[in-house]
Protein backbone atom coordinates (compact mmCIF):
# COMPACT_ATOMS: atom_id res chain seq x y z
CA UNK A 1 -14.62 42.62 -74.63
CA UNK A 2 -17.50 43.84 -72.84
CA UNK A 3 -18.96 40.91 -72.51
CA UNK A 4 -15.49 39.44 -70.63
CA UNK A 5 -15.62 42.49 -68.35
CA UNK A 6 -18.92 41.78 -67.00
CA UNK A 7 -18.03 37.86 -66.59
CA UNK A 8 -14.58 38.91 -64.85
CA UNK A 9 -16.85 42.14 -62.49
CA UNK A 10 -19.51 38.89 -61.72
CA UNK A 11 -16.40 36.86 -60.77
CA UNK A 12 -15.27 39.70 -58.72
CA UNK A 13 -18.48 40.26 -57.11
CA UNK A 14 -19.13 36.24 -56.65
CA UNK A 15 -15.99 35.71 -54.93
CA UNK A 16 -15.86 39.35 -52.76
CA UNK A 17 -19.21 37.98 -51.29
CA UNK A 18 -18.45 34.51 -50.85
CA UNK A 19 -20.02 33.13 -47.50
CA UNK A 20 -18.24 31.17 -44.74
CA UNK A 21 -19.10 27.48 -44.20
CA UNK A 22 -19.27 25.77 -40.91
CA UNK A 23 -19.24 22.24 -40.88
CA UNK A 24 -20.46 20.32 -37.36
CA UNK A 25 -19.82 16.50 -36.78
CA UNK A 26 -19.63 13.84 -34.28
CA UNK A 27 -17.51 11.23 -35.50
CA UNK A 28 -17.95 8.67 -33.01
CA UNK A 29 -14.75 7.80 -31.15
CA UNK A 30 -12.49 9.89 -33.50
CA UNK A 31 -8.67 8.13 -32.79
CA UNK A 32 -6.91 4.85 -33.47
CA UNK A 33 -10.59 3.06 -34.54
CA UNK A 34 -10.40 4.91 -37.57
CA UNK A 35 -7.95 3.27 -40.27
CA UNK A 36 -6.44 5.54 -43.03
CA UNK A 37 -9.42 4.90 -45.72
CA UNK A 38 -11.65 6.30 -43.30
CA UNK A 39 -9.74 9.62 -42.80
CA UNK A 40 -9.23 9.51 -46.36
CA UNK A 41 -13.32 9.66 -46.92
CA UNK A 42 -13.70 12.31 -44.10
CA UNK A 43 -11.02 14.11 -45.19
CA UNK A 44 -12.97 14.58 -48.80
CA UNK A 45 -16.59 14.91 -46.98
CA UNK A 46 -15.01 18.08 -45.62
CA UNK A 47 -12.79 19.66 -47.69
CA UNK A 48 -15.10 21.90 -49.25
CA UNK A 49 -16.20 24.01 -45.86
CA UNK A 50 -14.13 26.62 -44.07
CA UNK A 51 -14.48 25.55 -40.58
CA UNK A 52 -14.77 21.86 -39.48
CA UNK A 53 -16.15 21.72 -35.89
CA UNK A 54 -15.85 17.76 -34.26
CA UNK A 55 -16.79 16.18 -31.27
CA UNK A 56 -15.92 12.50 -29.89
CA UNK A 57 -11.94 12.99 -30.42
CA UNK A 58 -10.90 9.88 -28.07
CA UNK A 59 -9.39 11.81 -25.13
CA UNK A 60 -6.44 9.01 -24.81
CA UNK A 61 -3.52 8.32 -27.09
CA UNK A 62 -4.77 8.16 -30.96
CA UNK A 63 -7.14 10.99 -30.58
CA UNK A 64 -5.24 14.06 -30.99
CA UNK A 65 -2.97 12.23 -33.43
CA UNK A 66 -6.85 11.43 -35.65
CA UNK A 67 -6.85 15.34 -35.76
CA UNK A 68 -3.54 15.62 -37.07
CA UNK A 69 -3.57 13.21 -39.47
CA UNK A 70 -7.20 14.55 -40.87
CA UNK A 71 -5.42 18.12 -41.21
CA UNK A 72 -2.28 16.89 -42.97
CA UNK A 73 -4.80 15.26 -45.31
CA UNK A 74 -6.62 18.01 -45.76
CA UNK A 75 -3.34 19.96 -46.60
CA UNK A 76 -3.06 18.03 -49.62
CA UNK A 77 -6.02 19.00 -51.19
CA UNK A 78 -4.80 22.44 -52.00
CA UNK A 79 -5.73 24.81 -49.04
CA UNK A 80 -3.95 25.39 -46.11
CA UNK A 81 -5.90 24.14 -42.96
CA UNK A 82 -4.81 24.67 -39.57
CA UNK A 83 -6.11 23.10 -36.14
CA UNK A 84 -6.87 22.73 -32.34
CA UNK A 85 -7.69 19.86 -30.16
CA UNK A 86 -8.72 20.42 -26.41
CA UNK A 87 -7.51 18.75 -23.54
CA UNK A 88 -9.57 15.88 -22.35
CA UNK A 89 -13.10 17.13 -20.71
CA UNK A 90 -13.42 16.94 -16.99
CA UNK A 91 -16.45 15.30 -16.17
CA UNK A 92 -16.16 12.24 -13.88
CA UNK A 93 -19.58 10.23 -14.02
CA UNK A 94 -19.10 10.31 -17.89
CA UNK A 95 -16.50 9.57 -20.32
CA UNK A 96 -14.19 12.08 -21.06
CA UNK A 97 -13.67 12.88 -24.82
CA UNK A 98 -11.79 16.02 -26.33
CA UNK A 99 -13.26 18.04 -28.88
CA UNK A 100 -10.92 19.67 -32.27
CA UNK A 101 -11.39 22.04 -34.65
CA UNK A 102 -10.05 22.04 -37.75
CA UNK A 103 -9.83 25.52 -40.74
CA UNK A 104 -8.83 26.87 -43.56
CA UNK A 105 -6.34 29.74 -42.61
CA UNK A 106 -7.26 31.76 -45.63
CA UNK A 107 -10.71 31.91 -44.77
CA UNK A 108 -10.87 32.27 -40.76
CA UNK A 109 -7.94 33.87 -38.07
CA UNK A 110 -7.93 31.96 -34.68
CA UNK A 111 -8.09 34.47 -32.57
CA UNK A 112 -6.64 34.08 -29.10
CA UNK A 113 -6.42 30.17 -27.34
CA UNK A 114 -9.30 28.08 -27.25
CA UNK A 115 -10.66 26.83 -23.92
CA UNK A 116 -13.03 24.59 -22.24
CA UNK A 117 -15.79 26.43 -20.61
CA UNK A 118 -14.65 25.87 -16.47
CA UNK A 119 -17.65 27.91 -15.19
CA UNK A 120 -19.78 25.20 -15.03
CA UNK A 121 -17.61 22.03 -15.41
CA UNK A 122 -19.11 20.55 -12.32
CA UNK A 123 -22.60 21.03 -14.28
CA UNK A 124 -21.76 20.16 -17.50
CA UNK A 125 -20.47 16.93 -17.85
CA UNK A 126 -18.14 17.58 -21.29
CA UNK A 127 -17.81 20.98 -21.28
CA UNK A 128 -17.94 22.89 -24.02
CA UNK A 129 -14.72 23.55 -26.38
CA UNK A 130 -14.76 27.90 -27.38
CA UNK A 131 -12.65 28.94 -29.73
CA UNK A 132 -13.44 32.55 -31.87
CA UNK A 133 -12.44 33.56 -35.03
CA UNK A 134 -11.96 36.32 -37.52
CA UNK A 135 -13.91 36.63 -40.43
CA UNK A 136 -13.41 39.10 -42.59
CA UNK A 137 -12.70 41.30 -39.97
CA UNK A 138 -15.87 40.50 -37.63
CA UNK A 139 -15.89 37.80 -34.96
CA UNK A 140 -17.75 34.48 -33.77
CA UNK A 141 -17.17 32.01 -31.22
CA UNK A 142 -18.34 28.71 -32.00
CA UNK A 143 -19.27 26.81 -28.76
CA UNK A 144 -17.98 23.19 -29.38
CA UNK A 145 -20.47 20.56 -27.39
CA UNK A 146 -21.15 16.90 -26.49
CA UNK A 147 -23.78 16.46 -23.99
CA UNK A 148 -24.54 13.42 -22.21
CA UNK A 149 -26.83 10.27 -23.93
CA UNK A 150 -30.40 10.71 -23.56
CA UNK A 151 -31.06 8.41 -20.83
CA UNK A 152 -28.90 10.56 -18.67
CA UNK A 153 -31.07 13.89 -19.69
CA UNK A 154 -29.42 16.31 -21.43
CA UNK A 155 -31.41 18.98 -20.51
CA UNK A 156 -29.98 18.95 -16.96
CA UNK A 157 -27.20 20.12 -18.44
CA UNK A 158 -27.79 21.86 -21.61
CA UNK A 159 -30.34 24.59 -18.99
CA UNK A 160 -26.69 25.93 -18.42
CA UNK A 161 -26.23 27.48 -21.96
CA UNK A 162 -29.07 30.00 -21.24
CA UNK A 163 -26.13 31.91 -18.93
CA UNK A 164 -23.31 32.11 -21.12
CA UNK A 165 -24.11 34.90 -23.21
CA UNK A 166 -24.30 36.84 -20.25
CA UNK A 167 -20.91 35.71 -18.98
CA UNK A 168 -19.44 36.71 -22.59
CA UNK A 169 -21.63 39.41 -23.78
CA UNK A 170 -18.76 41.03 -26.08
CA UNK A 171 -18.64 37.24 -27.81
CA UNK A 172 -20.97 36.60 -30.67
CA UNK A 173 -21.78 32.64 -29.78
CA UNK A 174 -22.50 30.08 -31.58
CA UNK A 175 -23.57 26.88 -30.56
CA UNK A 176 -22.74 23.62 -31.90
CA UNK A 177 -22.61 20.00 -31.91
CA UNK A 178 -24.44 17.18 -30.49
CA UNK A 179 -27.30 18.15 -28.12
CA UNK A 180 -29.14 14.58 -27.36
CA UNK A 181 -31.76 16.65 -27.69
CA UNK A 182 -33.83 18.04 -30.32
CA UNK A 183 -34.37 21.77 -31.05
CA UNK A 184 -38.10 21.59 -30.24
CA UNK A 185 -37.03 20.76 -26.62
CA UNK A 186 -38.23 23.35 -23.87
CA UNK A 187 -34.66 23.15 -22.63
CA UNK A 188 -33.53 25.84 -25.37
CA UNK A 189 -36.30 28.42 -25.29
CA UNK A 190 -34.18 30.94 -22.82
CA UNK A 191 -31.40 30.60 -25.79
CA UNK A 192 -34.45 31.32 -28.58
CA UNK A 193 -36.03 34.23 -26.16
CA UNK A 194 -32.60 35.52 -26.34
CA UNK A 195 -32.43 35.82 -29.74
CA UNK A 196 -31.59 32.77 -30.98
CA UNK A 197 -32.14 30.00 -33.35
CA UNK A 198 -31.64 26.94 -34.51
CA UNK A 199 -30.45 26.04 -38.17
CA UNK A 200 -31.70 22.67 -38.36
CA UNK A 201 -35.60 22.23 -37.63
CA UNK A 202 -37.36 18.63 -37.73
CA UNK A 203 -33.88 17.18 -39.28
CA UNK A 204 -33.11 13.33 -37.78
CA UNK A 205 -29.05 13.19 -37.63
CA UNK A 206 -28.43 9.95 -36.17
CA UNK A 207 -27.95 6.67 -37.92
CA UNK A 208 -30.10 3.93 -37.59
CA UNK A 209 -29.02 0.12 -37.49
CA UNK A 210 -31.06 -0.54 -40.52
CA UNK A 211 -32.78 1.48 -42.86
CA UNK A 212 -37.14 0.59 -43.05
CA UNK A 213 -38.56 1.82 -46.18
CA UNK A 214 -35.92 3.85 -47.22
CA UNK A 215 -35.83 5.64 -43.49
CA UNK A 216 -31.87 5.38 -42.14
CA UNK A 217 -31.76 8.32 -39.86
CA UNK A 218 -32.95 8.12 -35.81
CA UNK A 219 -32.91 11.27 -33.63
CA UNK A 220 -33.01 15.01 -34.06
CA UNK A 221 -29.34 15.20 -32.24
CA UNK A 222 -27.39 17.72 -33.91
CA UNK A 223 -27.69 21.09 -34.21
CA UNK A 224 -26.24 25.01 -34.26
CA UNK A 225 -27.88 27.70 -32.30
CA UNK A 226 -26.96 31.20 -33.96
CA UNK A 227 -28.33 34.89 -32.65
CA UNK A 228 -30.27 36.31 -35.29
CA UNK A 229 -29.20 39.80 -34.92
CA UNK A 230 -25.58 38.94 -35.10
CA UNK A 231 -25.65 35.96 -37.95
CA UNK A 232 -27.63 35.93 -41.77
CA UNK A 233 -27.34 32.20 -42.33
CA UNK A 234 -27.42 31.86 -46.29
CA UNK A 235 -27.86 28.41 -46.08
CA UNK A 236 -28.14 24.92 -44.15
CA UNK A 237 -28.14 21.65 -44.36
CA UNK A 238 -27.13 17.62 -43.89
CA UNK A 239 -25.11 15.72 -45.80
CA UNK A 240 -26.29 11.76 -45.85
CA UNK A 241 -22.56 10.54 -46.37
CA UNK A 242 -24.01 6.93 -45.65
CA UNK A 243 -25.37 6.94 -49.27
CA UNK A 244 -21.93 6.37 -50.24
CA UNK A 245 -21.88 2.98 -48.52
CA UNK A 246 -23.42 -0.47 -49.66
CA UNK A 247 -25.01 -0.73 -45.92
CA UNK A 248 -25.56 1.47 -42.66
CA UNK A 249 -23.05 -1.41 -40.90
CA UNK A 250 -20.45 0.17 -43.08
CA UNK A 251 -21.29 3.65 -42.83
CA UNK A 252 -21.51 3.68 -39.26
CA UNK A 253 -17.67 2.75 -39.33
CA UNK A 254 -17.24 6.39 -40.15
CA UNK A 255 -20.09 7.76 -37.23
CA UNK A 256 -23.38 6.77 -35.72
CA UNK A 257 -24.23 10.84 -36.84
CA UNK A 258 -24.05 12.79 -40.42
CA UNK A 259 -22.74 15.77 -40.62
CA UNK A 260 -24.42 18.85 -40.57
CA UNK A 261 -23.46 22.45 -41.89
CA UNK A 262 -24.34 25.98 -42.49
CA UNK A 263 -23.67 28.75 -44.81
CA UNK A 264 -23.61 32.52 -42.77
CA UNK A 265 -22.63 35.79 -43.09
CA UNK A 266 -21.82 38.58 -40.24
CA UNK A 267 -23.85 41.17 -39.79
């Protein structure tokens, strides 16, 4: 008997402290290019994190409707998931995209209506997607973001995010998505002098074309900045869904990026 108490108090215990899981991916021109076996296979990628965080939702018709469809999916796999798409971005001299998120409603409260950052919209080609939630009765707003391709320098815009904790300082941010950029990049040291980090470090998240001696991934694209002070990641990490598929050709039918993911708690 004693010995089914403990089991049941470790249970308890296990469950009482169970961390929240973010989940960040680009999934290349998310709408009508995807048929139902692919939402099928991201629908199970994803089912086992809390928050699902996407970017490159096709901003016209099939986009919004990819985000549904994922969610009803993800409905039948025994939680109850809610979700948000944003309105198409406003940059002109790039495409436009909208960005979605997508969580389970048992483990996170959407708090208030998500929005697309306007301050610097002229700036910031795709502005970022904010949305904040309630965890266990403490806050974070994860910063949705797409920046522009490499070629086009990132960095012009991404210099922007070093002013946004200062324009919400009652929001506990949390940056995410795909940067075109890797962490190492001078662009982010205001964000680290201000007390933040980066989950991934050294971490490629872009497909190749072809794999060379067992090497399939490119760039160091995606990330998630978190302040230290605010966050206790418990863990991180990648998830190399192209293993699943006989060549990167076919895996790249699902995205040109893996998806990447942390564990946290609130402090």
């Amino acid at each position: 008997m004693k010995k089914i108490l403990s089991l049941l108090l470790l249970l308890f215990t296990l469950l009482s402290f169970a961390q929240t899981k973010i989940l960040s991916w680009n999934l290349q021109n998310f709408g009508k290019s995807k048929s139902a076996i692919h939402l099928n296979y991201i629908a199970k990628t994803v089912s086992n994190y809390d928050i699902i965080a996407i970017q490159e939702v096709v901003a016209g018709n099939g986009g919004a409707q990819a985000v549904a469809k994922l969610a009803e999916l993800l409905n039948q796999k025994g939680n109850k998931w809610d979700y948000k798409v944003s309105d198409p971005t406003s940059g002109s001299s790039y495409k436009t995209e909208r960005y979605a998120f997508i969580w389970k409603t048992n483990k996170a409260k959407l708090k208030n209506k998500p929005w697309l950052e306007k301050k610097f919209s002229l700036e910031i080609d795709r502005e970022p997607y904010f949305a904040t939630f309630e965890i266990k009765k403490k806050t974070i707003t994860l910063v949705n973001f797409h920046a522009i391709t490499q070629k086009k320098q990132p960095e012009t815009e991404i210099k922007y995010f070093k002013f946004l904790p200062n324009e919400y300082p009652d929001l506990n941010l949390v940056f995410l998505g795909d940067f075109n950029c890797p962490e190492k990049h001078t662009v982010f040291n205001p964000l680290k002098k201000m007390g933040y980090a980066s989950v991934l470090k050294n971490q490629k998240t872009t497909l190749k074309q072809k794999c060379k001696n067992n090497i399939c991934l490119a760039s160091e694209f995606d990330n998630i900045f978190y302040k230290t002070s605010n966050t206790q990641i418990r863990n991180s990490g990648i998830i190399k869904f192209y293993e699943d598929f006989d060549s990167l050709q076919n895996a790249r039918k699902i995205s040109d990026h893996i998806p990447i993911w942390f564990e946290f708690s609130l402090n």
